[in-house]
PDB file of N, CA and C in Angstrom:
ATOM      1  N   UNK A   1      -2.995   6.505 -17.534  1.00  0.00           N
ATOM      2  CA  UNK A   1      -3.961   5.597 -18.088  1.00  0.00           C
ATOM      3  C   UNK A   1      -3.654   4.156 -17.697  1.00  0.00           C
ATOM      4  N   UNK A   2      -2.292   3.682 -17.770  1.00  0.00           N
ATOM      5  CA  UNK A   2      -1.976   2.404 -17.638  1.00  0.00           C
ATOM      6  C   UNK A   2      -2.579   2.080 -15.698  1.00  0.00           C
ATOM      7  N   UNK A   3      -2.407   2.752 -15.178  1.00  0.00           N
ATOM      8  CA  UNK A   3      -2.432   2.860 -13.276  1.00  0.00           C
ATOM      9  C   UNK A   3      -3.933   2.862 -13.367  1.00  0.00           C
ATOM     10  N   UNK A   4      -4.771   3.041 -14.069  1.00  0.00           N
ATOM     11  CA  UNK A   4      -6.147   3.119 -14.141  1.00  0.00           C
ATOM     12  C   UNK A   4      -6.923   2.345 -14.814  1.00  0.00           C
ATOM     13  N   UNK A   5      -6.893   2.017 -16.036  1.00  0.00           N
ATOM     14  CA  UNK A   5      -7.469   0.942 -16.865  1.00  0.00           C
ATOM     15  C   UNK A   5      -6.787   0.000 -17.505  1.00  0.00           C
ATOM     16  N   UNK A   6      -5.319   0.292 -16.777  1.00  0.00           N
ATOM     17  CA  UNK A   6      -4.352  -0.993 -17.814  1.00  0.00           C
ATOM     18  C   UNK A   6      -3.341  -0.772 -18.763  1.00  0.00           C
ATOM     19  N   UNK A   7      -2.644  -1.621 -18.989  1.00  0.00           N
ATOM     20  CA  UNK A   7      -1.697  -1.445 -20.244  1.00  0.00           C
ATOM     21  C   UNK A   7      -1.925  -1.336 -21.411  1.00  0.00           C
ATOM     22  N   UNK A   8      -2.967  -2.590 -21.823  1.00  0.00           N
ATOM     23  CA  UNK A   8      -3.727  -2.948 -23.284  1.00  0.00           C
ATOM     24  C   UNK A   8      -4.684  -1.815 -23.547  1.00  0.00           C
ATOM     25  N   UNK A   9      -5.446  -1.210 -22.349  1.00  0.00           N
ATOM     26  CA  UNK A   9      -5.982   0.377 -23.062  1.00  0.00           C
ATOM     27  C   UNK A   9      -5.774   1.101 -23.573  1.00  0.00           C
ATOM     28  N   UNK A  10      -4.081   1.257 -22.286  1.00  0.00           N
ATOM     29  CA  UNK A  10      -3.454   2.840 -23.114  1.00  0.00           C
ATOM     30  C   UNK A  10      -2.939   2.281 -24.458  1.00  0.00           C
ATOM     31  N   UNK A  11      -2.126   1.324 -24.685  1.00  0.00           N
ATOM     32  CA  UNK A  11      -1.541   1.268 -26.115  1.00  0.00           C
ATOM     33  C   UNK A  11      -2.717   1.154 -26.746  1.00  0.00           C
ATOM     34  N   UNK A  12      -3.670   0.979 -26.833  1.00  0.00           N
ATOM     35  CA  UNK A  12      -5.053   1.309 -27.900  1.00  0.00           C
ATOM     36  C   UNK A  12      -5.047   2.996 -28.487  1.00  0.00           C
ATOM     37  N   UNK A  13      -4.969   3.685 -27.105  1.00  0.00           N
ATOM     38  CA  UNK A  13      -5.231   4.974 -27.753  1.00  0.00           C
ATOM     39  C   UNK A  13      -4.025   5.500 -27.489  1.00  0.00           C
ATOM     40  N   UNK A  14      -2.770   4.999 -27.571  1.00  0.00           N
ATOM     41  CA  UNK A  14      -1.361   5.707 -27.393  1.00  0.00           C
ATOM     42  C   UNK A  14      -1.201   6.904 -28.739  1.00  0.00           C
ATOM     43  N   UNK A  15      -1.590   5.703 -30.069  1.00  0.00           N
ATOM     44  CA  UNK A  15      -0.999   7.014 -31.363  1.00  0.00           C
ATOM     45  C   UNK A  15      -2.011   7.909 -31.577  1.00  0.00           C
ATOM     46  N   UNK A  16      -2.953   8.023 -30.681  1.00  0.00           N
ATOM     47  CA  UNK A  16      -3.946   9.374 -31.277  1.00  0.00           C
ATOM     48  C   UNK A  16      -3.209  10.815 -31.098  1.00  0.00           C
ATOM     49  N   UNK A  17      -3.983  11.514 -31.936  1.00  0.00           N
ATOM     50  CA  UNK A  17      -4.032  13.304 -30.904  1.00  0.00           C
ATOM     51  C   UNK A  17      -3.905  13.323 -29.784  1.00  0.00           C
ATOM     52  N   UNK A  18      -3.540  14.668 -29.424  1.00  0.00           N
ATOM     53  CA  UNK A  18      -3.828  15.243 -27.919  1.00  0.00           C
ATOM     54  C   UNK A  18      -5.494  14.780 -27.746  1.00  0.00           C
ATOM     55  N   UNK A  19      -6.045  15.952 -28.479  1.00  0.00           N
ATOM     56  CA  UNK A  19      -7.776  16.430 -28.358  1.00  0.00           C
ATOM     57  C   UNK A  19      -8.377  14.869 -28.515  1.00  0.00           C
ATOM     58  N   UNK A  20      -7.990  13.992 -29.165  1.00  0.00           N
ATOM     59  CA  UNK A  20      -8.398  13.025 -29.325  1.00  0.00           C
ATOM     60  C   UNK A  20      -8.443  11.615 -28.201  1.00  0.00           C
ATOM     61  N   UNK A  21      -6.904  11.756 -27.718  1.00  0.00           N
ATOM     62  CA  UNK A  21      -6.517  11.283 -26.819  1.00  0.00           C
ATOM     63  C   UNK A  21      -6.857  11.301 -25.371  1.00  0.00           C
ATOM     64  N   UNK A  22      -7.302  12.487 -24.949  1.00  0.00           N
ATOM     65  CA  UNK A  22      -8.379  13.263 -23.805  1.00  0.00           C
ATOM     66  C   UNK A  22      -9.067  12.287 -23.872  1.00  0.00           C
ATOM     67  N   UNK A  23     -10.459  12.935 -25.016  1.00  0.00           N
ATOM     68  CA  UNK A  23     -12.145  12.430 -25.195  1.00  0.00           C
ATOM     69  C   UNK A  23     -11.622  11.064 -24.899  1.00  0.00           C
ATOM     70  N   UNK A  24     -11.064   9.719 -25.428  1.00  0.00           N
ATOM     71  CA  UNK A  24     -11.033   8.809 -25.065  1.00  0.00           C
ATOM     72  C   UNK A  24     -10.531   8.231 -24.229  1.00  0.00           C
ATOM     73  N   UNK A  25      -9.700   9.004 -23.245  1.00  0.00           N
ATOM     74  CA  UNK A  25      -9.645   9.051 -21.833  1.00  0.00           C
ATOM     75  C   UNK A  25     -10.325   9.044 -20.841  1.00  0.00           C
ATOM     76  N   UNK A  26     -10.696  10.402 -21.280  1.00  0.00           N
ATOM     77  CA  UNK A  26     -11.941  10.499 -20.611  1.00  0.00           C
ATOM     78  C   UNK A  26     -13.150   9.745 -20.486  1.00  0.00           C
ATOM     79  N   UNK A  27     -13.495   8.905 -21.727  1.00  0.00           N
ATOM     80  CA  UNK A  27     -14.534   8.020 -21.938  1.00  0.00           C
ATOM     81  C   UNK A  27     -14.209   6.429 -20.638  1.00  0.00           C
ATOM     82  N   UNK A  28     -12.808   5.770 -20.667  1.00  0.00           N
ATOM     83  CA  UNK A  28     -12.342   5.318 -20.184  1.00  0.00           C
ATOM     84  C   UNK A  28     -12.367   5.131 -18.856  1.00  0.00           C
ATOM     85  N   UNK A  29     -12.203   6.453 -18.355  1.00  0.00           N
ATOM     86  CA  UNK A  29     -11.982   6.868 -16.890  1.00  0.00           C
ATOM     87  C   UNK A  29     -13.628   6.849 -16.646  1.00  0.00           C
ATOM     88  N   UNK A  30     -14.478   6.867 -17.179  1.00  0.00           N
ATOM     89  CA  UNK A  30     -15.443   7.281 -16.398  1.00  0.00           C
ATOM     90  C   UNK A  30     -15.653   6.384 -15.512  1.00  0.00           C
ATOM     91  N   UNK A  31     -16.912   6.929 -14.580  1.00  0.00           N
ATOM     92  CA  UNK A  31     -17.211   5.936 -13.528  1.00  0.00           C
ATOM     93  C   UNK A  31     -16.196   5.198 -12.750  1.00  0.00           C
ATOM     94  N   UNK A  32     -14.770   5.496 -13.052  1.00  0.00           N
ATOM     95  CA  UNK A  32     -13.915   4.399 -12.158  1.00  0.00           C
ATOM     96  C   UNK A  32     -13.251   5.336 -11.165  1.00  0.00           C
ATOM     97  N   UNK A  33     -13.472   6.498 -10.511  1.00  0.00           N
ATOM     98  CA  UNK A  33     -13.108   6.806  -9.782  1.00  0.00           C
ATOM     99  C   UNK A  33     -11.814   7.337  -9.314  1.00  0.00           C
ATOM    100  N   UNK A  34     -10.815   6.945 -10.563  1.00  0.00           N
ATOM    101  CA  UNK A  34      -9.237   7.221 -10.816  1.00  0.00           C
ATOM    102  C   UNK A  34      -9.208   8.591 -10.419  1.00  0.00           C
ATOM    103  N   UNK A  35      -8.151   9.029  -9.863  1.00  0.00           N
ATOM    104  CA  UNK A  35      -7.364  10.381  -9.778  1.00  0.00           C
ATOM    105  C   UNK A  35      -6.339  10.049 -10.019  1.00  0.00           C
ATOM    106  N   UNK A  36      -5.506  11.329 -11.016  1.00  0.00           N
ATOM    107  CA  UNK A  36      -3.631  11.182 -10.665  1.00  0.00           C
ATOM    108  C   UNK A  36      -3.643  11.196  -9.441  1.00  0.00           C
ATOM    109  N   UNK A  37      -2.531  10.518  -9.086  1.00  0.00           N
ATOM    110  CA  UNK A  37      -1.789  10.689  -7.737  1.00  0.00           C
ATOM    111  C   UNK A  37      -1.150  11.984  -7.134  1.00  0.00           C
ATOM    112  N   UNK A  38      -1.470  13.317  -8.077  1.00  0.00           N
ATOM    113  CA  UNK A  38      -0.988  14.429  -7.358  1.00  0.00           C
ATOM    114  C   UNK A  38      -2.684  15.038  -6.902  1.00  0.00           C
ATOM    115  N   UNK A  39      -3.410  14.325  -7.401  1.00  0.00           N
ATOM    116  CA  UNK A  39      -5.233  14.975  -6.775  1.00  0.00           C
ATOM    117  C   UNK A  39      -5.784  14.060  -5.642  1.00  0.00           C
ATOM    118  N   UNK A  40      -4.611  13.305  -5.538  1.00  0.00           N
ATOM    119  CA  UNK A  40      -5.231  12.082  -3.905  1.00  0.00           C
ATOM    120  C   UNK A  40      -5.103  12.864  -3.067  1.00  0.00           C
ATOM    121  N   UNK A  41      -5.917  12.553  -1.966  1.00  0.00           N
ATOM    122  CA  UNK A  41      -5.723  12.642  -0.819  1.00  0.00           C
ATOM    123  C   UNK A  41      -5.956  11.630   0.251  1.00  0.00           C
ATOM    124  N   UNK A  42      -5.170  11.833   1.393  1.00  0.00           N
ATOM    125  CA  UNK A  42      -5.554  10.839   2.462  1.00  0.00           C
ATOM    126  C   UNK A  42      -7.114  10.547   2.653  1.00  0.00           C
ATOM    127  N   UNK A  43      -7.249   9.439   3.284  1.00  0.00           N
ATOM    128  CA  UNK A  43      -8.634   9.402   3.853  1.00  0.00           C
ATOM    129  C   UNK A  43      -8.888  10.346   4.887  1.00  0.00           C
ATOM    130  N   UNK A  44      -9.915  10.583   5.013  1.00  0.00           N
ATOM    131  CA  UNK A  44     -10.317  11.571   6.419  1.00  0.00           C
ATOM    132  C   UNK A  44     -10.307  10.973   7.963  1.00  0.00           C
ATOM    133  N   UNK A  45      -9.794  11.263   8.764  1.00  0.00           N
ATOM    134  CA  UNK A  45      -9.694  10.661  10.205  1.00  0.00           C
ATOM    135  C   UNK A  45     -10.754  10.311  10.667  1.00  0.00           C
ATOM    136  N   UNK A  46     -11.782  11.169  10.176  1.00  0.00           N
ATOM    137  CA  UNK A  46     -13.630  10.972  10.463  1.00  0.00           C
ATOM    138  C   UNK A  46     -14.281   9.227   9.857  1.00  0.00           C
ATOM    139  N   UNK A  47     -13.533   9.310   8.807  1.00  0.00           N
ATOM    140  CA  UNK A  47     -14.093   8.385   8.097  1.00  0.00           C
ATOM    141  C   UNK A  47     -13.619   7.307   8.779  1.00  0.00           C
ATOM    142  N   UNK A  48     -12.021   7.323   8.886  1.00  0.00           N
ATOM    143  CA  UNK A  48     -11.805   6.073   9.371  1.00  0.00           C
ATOM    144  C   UNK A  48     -12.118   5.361  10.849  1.00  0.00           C
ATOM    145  N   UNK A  49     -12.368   6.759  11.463  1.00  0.00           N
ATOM    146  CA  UNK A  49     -13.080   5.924  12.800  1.00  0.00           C
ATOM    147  C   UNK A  49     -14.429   5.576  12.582  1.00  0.00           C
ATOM    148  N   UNK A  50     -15.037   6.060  11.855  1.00  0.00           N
ATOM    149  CA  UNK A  50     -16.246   5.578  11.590  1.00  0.00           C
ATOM    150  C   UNK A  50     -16.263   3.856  11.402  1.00  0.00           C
ATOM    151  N   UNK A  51     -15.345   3.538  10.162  1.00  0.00           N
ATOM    152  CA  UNK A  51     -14.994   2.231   9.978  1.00  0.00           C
ATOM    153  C   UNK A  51     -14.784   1.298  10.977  1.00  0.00           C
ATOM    154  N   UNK A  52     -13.594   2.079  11.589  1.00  0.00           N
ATOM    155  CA  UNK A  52     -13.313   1.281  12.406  1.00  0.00           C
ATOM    156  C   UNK A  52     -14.211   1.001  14.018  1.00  0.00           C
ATOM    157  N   UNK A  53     -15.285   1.997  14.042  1.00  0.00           N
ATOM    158  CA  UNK A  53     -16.202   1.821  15.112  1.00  0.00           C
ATOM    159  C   UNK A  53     -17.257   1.055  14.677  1.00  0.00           C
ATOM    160  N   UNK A  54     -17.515   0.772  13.073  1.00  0.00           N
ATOM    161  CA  UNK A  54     -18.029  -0.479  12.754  1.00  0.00           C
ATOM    162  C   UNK A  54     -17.852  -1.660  12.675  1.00  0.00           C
ATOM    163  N   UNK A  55     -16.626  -1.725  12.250  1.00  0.00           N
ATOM    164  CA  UNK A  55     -15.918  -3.197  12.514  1.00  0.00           C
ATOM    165  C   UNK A  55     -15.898  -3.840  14.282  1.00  0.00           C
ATOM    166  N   UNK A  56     -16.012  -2.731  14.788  1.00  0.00           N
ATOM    167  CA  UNK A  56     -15.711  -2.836  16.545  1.00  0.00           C
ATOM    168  C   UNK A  56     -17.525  -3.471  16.858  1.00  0.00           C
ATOM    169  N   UNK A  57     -18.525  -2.783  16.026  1.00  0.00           N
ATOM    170  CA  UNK A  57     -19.910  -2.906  16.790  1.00  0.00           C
ATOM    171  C   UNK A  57     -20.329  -4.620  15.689  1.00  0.00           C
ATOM    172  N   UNK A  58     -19.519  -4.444  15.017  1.00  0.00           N
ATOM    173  CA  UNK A  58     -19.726  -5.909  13.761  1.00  0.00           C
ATOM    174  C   UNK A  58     -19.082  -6.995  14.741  1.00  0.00           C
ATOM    175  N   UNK A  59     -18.308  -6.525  15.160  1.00  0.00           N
ATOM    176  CA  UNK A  59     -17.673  -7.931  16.190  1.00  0.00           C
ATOM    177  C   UNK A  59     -18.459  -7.935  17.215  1.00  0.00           C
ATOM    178  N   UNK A  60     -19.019  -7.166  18.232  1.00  0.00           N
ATOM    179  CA  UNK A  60     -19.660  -7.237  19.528  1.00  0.00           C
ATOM    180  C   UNK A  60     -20.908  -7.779  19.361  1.00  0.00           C
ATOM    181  N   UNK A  61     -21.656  -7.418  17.821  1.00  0.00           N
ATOM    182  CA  UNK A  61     -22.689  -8.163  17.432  1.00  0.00           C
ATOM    183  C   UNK A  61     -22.416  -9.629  17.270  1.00  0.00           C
ATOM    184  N   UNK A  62     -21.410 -10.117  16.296  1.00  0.00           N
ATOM    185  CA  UNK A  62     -21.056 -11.364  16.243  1.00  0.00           C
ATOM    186  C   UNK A  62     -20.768 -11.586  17.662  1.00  0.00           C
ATOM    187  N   UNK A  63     -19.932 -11.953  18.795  1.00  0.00           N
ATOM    188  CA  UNK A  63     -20.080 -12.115  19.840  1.00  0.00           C
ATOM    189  C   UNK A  63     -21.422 -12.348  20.889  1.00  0.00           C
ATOM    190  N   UNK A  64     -22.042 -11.481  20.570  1.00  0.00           N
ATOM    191  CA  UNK A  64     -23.503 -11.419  20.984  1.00  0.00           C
ATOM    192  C   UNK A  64     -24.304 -12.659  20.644  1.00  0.00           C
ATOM    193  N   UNK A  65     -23.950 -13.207  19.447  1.00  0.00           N
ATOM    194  CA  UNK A  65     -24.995 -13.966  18.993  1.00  0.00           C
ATOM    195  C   UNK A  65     -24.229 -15.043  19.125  1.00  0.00           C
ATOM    196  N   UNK A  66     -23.009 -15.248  18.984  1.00  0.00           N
ATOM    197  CA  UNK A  66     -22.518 -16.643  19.355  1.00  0.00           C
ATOM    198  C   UNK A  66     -22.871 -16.853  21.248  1.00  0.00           C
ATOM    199  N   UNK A  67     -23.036 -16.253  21.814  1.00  0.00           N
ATOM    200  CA  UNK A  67     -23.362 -16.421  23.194  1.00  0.00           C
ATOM    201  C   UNK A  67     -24.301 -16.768  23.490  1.00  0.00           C
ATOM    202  N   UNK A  68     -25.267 -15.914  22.849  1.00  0.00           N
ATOM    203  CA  UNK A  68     -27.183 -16.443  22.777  1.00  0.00           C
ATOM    204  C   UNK A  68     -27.003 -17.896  22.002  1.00  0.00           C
ATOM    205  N   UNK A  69     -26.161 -17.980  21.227  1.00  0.00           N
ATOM    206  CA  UNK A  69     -26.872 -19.733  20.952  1.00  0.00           C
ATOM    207  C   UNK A  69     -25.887 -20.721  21.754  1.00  0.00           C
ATOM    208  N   UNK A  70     -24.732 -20.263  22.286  1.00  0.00           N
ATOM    209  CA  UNK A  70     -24.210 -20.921  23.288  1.00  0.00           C
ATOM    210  C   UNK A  70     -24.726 -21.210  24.659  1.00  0.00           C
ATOM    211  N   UNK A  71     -25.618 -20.458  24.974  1.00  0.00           N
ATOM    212  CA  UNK A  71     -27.003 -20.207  26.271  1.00  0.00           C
ATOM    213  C   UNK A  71     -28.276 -21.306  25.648  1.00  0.00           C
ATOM    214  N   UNK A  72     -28.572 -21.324  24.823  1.00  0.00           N
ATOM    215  CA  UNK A  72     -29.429 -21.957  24.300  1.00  0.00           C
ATOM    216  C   UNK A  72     -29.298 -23.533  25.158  1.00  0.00           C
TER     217      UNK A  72
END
């Protein structure tokens, strides 16, 4: 909980129940995307060339256009 929403969270719901302690975990976690660190996984090799063949076509664009107004 603390690796995910903080320190001041978990000691909020530190003295509950188990069953109790979950549900408001769970409420917590939502939407933020957290996994323990034994349910990570690497990024995918796919993905990251993807990225990185965007960052590559994001620069050639920028380039592109600093030239056209350097032609100007």
């Amino acid at each position: 909980m603390r690796d995910a929403v903080g320190a001041e969270a978990a000691e909020r719901i530190a003295d509950k129940k188990k069953q109790e302690l979950a549900e408001a975990a769970e409420q917590l976690l939502a939407g933020t995307g957290w996994l323990p660190p034994v349910l990570r996984t690497e990024r995918p090799a796919w993905l990251a060339d993807e990225r990185s063949e965007a960052r590559i076509t994001e620069a050639e664009d920028a380039d592109d256009a600093a030239f056209a107004i350097a032609a100007e």
